[in-house]
C-alpha atoms as a PDB file:
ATOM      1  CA  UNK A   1     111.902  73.678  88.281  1.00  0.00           C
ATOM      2  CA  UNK A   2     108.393  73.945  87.530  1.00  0.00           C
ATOM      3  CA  UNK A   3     108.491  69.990  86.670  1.00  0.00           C
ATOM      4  CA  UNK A   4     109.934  69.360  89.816  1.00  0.00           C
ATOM      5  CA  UNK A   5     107.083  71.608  91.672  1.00  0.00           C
ATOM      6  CA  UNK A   6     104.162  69.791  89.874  1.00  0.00           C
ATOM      7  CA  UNK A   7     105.636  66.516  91.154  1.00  0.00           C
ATOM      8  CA  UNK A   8     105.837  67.870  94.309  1.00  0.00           C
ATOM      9  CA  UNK A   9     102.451  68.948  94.733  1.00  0.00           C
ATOM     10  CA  UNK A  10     100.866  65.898  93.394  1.00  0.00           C
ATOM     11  CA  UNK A  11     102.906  64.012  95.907  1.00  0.00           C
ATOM     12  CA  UNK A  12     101.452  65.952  98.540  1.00  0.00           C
ATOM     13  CA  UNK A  13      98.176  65.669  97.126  1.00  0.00           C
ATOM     14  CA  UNK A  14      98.657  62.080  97.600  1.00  0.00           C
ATOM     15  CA  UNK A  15      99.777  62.040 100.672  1.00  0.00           C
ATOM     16  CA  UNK A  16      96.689  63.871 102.072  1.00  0.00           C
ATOM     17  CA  UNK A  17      94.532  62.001 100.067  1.00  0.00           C
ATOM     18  CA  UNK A  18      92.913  65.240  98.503  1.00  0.00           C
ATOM     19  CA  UNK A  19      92.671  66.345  94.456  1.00  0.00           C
ATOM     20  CA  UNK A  20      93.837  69.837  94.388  1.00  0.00           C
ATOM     21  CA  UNK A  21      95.170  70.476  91.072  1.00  0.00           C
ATOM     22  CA  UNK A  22      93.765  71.473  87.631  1.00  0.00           C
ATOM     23  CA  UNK A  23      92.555  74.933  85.957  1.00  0.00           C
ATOM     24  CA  UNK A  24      88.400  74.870  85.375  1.00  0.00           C
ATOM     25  CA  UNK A  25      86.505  77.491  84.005  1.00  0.00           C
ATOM     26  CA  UNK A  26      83.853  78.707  85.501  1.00  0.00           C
ATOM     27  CA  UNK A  27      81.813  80.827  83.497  1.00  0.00           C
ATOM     28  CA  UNK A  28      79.976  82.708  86.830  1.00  0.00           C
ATOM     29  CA  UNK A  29      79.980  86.054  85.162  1.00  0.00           C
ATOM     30  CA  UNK A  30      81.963  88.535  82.869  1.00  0.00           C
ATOM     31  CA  UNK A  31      83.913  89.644  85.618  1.00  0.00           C
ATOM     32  CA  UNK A  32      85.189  86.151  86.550  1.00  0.00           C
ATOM     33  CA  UNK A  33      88.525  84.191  86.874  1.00  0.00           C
ATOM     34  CA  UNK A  34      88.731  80.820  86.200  1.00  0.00           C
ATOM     35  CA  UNK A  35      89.558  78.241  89.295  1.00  0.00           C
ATOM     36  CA  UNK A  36      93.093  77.260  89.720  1.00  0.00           C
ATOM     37  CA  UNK A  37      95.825  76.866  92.412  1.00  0.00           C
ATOM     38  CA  UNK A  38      99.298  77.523  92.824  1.00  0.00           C
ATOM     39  CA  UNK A  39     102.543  75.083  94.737  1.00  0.00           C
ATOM     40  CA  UNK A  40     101.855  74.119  98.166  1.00  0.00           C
ATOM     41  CA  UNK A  41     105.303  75.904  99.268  1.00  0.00           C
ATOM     42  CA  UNK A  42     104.373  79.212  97.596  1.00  0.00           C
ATOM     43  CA  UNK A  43     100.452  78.953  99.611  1.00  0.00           C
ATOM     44  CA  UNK A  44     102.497  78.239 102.722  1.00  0.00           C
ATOM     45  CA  UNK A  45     105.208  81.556 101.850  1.00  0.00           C
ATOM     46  CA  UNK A  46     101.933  83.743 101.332  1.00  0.00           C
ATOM     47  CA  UNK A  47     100.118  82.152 105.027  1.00  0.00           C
ATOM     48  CA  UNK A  48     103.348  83.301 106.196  1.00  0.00           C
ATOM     49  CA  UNK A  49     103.081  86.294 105.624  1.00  0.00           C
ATOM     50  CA  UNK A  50      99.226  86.809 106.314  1.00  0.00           C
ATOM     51  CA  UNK A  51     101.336  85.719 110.238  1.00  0.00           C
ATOM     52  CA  UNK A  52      98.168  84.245 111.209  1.00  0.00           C
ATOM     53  CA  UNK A  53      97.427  83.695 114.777  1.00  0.00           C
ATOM     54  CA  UNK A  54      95.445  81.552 117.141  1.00  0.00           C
ATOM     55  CA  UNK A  55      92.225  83.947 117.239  1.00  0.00           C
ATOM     56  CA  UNK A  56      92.223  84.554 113.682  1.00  0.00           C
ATOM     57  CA  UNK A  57      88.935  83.547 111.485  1.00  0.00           C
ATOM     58  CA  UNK A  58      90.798  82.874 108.252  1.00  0.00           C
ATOM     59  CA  UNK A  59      88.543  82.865 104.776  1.00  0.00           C
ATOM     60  CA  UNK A  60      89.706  81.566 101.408  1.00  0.00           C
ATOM     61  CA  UNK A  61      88.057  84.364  99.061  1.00  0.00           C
ATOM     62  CA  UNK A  62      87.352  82.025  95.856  1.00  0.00           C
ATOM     63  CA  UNK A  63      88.335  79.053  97.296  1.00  0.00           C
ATOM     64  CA  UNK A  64      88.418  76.470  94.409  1.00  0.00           C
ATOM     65  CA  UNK A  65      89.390  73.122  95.107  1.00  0.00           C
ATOM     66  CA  UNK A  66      90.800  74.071  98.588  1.00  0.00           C
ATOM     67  CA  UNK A  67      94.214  73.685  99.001  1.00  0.00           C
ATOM     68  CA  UNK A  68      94.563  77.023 100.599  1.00  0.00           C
ATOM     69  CA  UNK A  69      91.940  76.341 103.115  1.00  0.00           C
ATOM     70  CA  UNK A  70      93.175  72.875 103.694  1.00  0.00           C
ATOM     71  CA  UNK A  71      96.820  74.505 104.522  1.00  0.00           C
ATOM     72  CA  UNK A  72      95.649  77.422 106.222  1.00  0.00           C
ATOM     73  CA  UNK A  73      93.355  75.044 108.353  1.00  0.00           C
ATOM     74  CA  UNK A  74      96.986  72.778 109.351  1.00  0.00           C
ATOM     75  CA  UNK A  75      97.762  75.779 111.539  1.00  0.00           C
ATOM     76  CA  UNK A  76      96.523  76.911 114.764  1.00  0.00           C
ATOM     77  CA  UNK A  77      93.491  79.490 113.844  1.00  0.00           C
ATOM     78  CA  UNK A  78      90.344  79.654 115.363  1.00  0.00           C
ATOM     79  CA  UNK A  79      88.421  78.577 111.955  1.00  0.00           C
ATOM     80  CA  UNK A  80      89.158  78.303 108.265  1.00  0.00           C
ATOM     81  CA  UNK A  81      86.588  79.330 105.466  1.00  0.00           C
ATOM     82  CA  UNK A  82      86.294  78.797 102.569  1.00  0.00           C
ATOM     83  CA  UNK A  83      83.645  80.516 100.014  1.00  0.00           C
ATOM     84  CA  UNK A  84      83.126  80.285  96.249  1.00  0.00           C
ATOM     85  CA  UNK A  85      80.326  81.176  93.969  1.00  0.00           C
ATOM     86  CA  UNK A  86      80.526  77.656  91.946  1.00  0.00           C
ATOM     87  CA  UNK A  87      78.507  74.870  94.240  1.00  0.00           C
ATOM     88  CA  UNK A  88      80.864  72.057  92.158  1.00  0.00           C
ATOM     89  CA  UNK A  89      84.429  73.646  93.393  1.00  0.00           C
ATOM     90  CA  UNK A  90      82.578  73.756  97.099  1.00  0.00           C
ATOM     91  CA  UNK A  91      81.741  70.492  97.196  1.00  0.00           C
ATOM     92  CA  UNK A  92      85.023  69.632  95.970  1.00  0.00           C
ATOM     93  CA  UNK A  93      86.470  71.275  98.599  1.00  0.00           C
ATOM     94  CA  UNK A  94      84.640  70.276 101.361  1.00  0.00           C
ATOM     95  CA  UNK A  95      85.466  66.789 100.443  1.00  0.00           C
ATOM     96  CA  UNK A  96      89.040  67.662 100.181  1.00  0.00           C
ATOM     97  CA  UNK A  97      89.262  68.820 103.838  1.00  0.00           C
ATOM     98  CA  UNK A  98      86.801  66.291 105.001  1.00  0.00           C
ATOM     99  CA  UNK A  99      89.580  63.747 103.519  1.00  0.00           C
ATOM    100  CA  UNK A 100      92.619  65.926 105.365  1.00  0.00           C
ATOM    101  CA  UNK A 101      90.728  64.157 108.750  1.00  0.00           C
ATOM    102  CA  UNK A 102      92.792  64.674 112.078  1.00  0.00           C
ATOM    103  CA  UNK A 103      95.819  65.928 110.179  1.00  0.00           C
ATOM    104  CA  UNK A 104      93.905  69.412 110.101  1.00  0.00           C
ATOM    105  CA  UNK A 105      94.313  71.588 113.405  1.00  0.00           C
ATOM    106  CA  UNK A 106      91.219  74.327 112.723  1.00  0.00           C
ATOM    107  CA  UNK A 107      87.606  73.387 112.301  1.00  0.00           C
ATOM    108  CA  UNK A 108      86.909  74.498 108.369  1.00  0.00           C
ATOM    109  CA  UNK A 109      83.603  75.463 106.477  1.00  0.00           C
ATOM    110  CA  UNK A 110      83.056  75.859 103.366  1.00  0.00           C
ATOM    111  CA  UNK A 111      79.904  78.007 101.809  1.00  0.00           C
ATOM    112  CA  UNK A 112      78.388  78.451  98.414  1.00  0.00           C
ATOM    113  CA  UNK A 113      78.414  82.652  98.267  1.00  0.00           C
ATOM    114  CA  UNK A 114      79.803  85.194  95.981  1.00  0.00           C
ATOM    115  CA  UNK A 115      82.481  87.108  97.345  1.00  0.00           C
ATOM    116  CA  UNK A 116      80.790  90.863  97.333  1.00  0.00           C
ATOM    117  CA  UNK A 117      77.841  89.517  99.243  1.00  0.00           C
ATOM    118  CA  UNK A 118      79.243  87.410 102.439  1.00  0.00           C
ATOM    119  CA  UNK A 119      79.238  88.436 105.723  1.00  0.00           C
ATOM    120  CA  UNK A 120      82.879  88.730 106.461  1.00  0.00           C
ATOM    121  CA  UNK A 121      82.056  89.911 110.034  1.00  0.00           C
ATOM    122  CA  UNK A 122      83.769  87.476 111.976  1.00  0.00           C
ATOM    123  CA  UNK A 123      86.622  87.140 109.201  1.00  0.00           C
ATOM    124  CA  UNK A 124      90.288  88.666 110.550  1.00  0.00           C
ATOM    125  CA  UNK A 125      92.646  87.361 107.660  1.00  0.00           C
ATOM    126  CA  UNK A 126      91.959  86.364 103.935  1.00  0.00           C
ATOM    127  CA  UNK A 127      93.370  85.249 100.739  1.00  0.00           C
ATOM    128  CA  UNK A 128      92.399  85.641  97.233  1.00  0.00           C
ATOM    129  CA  UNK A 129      94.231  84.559  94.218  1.00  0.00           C
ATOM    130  CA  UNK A 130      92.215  87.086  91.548  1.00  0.00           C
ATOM    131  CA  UNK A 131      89.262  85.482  91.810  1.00  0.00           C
ATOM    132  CA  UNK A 132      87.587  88.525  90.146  1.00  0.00           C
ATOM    133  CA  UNK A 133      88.587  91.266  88.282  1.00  0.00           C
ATOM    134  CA  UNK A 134      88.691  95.027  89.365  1.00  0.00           C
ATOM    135  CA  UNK A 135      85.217  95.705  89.176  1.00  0.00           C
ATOM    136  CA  UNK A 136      83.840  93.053  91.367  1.00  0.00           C
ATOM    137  CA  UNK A 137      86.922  93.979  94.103  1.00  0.00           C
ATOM    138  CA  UNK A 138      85.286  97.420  94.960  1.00  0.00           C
ATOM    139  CA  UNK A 139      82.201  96.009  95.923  1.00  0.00           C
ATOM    140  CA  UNK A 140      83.693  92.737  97.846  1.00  0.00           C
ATOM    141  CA  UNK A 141      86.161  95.699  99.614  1.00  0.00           C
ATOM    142  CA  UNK A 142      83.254  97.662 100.799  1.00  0.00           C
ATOM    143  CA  UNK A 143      81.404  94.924 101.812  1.00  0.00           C
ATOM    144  CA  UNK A 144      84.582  93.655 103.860  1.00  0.00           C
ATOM    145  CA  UNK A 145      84.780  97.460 105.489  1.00  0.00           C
ATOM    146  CA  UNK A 146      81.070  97.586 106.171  1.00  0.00           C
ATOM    147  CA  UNK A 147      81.081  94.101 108.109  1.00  0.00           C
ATOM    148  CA  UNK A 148      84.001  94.382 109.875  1.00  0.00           C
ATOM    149  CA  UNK A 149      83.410  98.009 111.626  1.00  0.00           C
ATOM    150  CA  UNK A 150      86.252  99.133 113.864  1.00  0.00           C
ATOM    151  CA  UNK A 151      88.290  95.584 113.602  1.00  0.00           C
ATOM    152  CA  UNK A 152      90.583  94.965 111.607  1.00  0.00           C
ATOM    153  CA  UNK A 153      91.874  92.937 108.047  1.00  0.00           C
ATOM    154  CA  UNK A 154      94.491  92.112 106.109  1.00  0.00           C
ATOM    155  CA  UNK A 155      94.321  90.359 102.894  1.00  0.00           C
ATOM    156  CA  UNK A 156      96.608  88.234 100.964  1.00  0.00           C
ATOM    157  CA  UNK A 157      96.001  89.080  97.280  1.00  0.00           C
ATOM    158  CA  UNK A 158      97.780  87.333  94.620  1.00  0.00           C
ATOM    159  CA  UNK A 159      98.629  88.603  90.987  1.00  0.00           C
ATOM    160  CA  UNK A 160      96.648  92.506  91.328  1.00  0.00           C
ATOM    161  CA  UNK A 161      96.621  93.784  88.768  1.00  0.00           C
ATOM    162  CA  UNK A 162      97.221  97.716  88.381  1.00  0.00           C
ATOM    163  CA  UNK A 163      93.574  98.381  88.361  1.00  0.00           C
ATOM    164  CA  UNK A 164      92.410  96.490  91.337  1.00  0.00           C
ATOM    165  CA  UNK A 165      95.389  97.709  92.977  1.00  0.00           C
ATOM    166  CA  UNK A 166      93.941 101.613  92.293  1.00  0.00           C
ATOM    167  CA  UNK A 167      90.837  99.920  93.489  1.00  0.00           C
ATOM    168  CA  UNK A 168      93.186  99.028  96.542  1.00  0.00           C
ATOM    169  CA  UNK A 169      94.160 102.588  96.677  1.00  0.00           C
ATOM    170  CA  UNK A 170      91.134 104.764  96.131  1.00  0.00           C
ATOM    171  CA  UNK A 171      89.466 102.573  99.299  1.00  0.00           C
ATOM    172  CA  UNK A 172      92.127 103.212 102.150  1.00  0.00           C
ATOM    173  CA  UNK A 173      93.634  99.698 102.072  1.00  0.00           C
ATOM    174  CA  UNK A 174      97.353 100.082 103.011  1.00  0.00           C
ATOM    175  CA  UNK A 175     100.266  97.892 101.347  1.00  0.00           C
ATOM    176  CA  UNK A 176     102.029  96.159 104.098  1.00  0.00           C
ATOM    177  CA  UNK A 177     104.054  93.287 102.229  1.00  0.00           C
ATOM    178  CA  UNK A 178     105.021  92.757  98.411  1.00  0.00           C
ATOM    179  CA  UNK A 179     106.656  89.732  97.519  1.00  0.00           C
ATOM    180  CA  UNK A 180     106.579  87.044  94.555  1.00  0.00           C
ATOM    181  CA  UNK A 181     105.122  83.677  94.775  1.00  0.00           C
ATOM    182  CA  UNK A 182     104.575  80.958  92.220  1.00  0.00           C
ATOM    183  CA  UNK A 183     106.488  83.557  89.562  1.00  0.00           C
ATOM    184  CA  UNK A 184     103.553  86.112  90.002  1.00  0.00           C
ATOM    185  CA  UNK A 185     103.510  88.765  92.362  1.00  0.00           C
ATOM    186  CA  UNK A 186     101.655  89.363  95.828  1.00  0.00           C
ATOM    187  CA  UNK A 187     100.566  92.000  98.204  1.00  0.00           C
ATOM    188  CA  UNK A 188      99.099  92.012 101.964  1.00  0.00           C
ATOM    189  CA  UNK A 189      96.695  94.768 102.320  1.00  0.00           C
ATOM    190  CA  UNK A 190      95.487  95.835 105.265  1.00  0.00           C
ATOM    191  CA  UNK A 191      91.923  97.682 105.909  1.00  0.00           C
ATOM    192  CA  UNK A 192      92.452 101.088 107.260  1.00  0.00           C
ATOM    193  CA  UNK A 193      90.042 104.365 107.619  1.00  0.00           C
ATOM    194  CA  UNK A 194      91.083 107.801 106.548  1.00  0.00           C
ATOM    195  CA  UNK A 195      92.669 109.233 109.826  1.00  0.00           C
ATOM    196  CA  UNK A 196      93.750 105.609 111.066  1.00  0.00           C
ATOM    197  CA  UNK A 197      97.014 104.341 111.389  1.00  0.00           C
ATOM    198  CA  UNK A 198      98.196 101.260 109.290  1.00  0.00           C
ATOM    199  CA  UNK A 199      98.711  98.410 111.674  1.00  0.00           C
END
C-alpha cells in the first residue's frame, strides 16, 4: 500500500510538472520539524475537511515544497499562501506552483516568515503538518487570535501531539473534526473566545 501511494504521488508529481517529495532538515531552531509531505489523496481528505469555500484566504503554515498549497490553490478560494521560515523550501515552492500554470484555480503567494510572526489577518483557513513543536504553537496561536479579532479560523493540524494539543486546549481552540490521514492522526480546530460559541 504505501508502495503503491509513493508511485502514485510521483505520478502526479509528473503530471503537474512539480517536485514535491523528499524529507529535508532544516535546522531553523530547537523547536523545529523537519520539511516533508504526505499522499496527495490524504492532503485532499484533510482540504476536505477544512470545507473550504470561495471567500476563504487559505495559508499553508510551514509550507515546504508546496504540495498543499498547490492542491489547496486547484480549488475555488479567494487566495492560497504559503509561508515557511527556510527561503530554499519557498523558492521551491513558488516554482512548484509557478509550474502548476492554468491548471491552478486561486492566485497563490508564497512568503519567507516564521509562523509566530505573520500577519494572519486576512487568513480564514490553514493547515499545518507539525511544523513546530508545542512551544512555538502558543505563540503562532496567539498571534493567529490577535490578527484575526472577531473573525473567525479553523485549522487543519496534522500529527498533535498531546502537548500542543493542551496548548490547543488551554487557548480556547475547539476540536471540530478528528480523523486519520497518511496513518497519523488529524484534528480541525477552530478559534473561539471564552463565552463564544464553537462554529
Amino acid at each position: 500500500m504505501v508502495q503503491m501511494s509513493r508511485f502514485i504521488d510521483r505520478a502526479l508529481d509528473w503530471r503537474y510538472g512539480i517536485d514535491t517529495s523528499g524529507v529535508f532538515e532544516t535546522n531553523l531552531s530547537d523547536d523545529s520539524c523537519h520539511a516533508s509531505t504526505v499522499p496527495y489523496r490524504d492532503i485532499d481528505k484533510m482540504l476536505d475537511r477544512l470545507d473550504l469555500k470561495p471567500a476563504d484566504v487559505f495559508i499553508d503554515i510551514g509550507c515546504g515544497k508546496g504540495r498543499v498549497l498547490a492542491l489547496a490553490a486547484l480549488r475555488a478560494i479567494e487566495l492560497a499562501i504559503g509561508i515557511d521560515a527556510s527561503s530554499a523550501m519557498v523558492s521551491k515552492a513558488a516554482e512548484n506552483c509557478r509550474r502548476m500554470g492554468g491548471r491552478l484555480r486561486s492566485p497563490v503567494e508564497v512568503h519567507l516568515s516564521f509562523a509566530e510572526t505573520y500577519d494572519y489577518g486576512a487568513c480564514s483557513a490553514g493547515y499545518c503538518f507539525n511544523s513546530f513543536g508545542w512551544r512555538t504553537l502558543g505563540p503562532v496561536l496567539d498571534k493567529i487570535r490577535q490578527d484575526r479579532g472577531k473573525s473567525p479560523f479553523r485549522l487543519c493540524f496534522l500529527n498533535p501531539s498531546p502537548e500542543q494539543m493542551n496548548v490547543f486546549a488551554v487557548q480556547g481552540w475547539t476540536l471540530s473534526h478528528m480523523g486519520v490521514a497518511a496513518e497519523m492522526p488529524f484534528v480541525v480546530m477552530q478559534l473561539t473566545r471564552k463565552g463564544d460559541d464553537a462554529t
